[in-house]
C-alpha atoms as a PDB file:
ATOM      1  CA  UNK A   1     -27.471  -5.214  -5.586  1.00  0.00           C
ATOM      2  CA  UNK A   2     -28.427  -8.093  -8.200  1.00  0.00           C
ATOM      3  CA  UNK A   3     -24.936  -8.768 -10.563  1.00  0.00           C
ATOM      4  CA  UNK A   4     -24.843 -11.824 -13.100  1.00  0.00           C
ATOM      5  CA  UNK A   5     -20.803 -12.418 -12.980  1.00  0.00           C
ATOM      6  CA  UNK A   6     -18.359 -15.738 -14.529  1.00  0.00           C
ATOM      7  CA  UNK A   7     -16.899 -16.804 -11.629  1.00  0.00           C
ATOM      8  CA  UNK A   8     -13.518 -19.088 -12.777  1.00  0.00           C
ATOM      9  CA  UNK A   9     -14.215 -22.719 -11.197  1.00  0.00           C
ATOM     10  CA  UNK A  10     -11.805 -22.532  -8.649  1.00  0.00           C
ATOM     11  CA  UNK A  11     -13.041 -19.423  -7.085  1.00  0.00           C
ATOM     12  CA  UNK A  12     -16.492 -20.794  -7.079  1.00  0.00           C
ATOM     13  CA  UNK A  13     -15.875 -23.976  -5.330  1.00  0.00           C
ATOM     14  CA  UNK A  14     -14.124 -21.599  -2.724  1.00  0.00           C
ATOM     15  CA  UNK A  15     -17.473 -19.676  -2.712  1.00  0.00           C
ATOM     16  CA  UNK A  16     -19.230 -23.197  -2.289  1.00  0.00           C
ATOM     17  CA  UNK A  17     -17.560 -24.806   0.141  1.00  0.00           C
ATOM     18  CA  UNK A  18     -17.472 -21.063   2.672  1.00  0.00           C
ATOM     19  CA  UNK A  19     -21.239 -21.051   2.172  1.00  0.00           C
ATOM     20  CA  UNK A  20     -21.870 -24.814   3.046  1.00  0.00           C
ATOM     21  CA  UNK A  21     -19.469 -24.732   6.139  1.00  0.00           C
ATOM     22  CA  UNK A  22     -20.885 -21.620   7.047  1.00  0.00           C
ATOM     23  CA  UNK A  23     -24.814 -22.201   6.494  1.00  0.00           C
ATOM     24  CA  UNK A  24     -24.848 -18.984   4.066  1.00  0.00           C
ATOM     25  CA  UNK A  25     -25.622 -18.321   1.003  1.00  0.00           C
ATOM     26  CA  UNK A  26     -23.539 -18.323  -1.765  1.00  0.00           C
ATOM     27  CA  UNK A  27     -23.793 -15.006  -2.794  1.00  0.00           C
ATOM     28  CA  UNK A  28     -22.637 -14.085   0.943  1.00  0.00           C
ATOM     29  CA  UNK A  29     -20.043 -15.801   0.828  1.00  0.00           C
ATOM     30  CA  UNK A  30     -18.265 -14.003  -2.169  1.00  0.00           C
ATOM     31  CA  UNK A  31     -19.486 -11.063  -0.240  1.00  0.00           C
ATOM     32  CA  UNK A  32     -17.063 -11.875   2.895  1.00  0.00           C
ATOM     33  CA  UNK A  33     -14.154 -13.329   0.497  1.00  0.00           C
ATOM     34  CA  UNK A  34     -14.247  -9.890  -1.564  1.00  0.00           C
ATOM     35  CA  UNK A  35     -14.206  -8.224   2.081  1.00  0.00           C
ATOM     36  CA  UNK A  36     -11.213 -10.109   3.143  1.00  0.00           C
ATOM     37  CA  UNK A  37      -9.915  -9.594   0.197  1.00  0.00           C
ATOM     38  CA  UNK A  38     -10.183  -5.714   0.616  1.00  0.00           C
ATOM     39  CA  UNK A  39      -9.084  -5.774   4.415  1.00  0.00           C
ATOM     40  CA  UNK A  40      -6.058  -7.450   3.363  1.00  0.00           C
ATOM     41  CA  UNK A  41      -4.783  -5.718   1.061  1.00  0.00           C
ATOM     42  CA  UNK A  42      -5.758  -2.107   2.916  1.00  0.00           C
ATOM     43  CA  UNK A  43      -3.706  -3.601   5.858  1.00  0.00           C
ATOM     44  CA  UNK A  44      -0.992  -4.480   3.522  1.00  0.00           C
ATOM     45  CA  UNK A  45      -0.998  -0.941   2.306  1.00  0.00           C
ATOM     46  CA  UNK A  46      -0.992   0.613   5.442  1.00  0.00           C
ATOM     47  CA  UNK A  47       2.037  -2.126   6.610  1.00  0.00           C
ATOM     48  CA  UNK A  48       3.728  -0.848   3.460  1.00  0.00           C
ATOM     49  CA  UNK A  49       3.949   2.606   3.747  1.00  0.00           C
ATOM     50  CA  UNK A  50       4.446   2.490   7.667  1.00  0.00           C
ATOM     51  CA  UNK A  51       7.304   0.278   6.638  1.00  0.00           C
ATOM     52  CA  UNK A  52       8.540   3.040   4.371  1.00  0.00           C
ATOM     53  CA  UNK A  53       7.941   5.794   6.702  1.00  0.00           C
ATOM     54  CA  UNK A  54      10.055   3.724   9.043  1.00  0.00           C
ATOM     55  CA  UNK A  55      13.433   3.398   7.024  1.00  0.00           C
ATOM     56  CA  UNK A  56      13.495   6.138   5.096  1.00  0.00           C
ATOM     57  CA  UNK A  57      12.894  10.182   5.203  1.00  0.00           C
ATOM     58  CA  UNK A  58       9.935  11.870   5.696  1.00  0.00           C
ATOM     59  CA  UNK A  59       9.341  14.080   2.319  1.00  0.00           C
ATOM     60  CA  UNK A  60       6.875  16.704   1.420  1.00  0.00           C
ATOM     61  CA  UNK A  61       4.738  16.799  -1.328  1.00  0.00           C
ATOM     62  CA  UNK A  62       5.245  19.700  -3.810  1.00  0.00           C
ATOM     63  CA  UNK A  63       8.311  20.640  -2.253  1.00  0.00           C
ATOM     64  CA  UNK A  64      11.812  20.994  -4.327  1.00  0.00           C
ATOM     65  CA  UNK A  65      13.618  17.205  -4.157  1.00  0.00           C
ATOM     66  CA  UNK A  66      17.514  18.065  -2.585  1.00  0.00           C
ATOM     67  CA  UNK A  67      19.941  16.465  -5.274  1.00  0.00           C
ATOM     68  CA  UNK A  68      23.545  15.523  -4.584  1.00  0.00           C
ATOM     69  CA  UNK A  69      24.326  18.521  -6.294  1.00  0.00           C
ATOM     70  CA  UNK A  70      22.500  20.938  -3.856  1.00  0.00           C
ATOM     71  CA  UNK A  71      24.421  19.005  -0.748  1.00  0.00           C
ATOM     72  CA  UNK A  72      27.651  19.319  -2.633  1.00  0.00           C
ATOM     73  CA  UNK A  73      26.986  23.579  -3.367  1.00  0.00           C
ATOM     74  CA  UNK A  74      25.865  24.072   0.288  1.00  0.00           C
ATOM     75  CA  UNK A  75      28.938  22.121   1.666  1.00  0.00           C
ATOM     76  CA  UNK A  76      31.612  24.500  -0.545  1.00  0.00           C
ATOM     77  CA  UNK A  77      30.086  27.399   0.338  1.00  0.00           C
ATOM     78  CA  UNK A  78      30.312  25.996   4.314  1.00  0.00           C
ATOM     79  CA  UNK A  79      34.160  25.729   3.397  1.00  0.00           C
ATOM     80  CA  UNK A  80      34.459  28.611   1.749  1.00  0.00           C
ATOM     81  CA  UNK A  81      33.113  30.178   4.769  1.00  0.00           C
ATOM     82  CA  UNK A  82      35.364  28.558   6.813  1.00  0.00           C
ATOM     83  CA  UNK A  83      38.455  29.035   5.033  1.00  0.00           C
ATOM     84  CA  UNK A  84      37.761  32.789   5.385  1.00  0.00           C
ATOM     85  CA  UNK A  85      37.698  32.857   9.116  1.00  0.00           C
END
């Protein structure tokens, strides 16, 4: 695909220098910066919410969140319960 974009200078000379060191053109070179760009940040995603998945509790979407309040009713009732016995 054929795009006319303003690179900022810095970026460019990035660009530059990747396509001289690498005997490619310049346009392929912003091609494989944009890609490692992307791969990054998709692994970074993926480290993220493994990461999260890791510490905390698995949850479930659309389901009712649990609230201090619903732990506190459910534990009186279990001592109510037990108090009866």
């Amino acid at each position: 695909m054929r795009l006319t974009v303003r690179l900022d200078k810095d970026v460019y000379t990035v660009a530059l220098v990747l396509a001289r060191s690498e005997q490619i053109s310049v346009a392929e070179a912003i091609n494989r910066l944009v890609r490692r760009g992307l791969e990054q940040r998709s692994s970074a995603a993926l480290g993220q919410r493994r990461k999260n998945a890791a510490v905390g509790f698995p949850t479930s979407a659309g389901k009712r969140l649990i609230t201090s309040q619903d732990v506190e009713r459910v534990d009186r009732e279990d001592d109510e319960k037990f108090e009866g016995r």
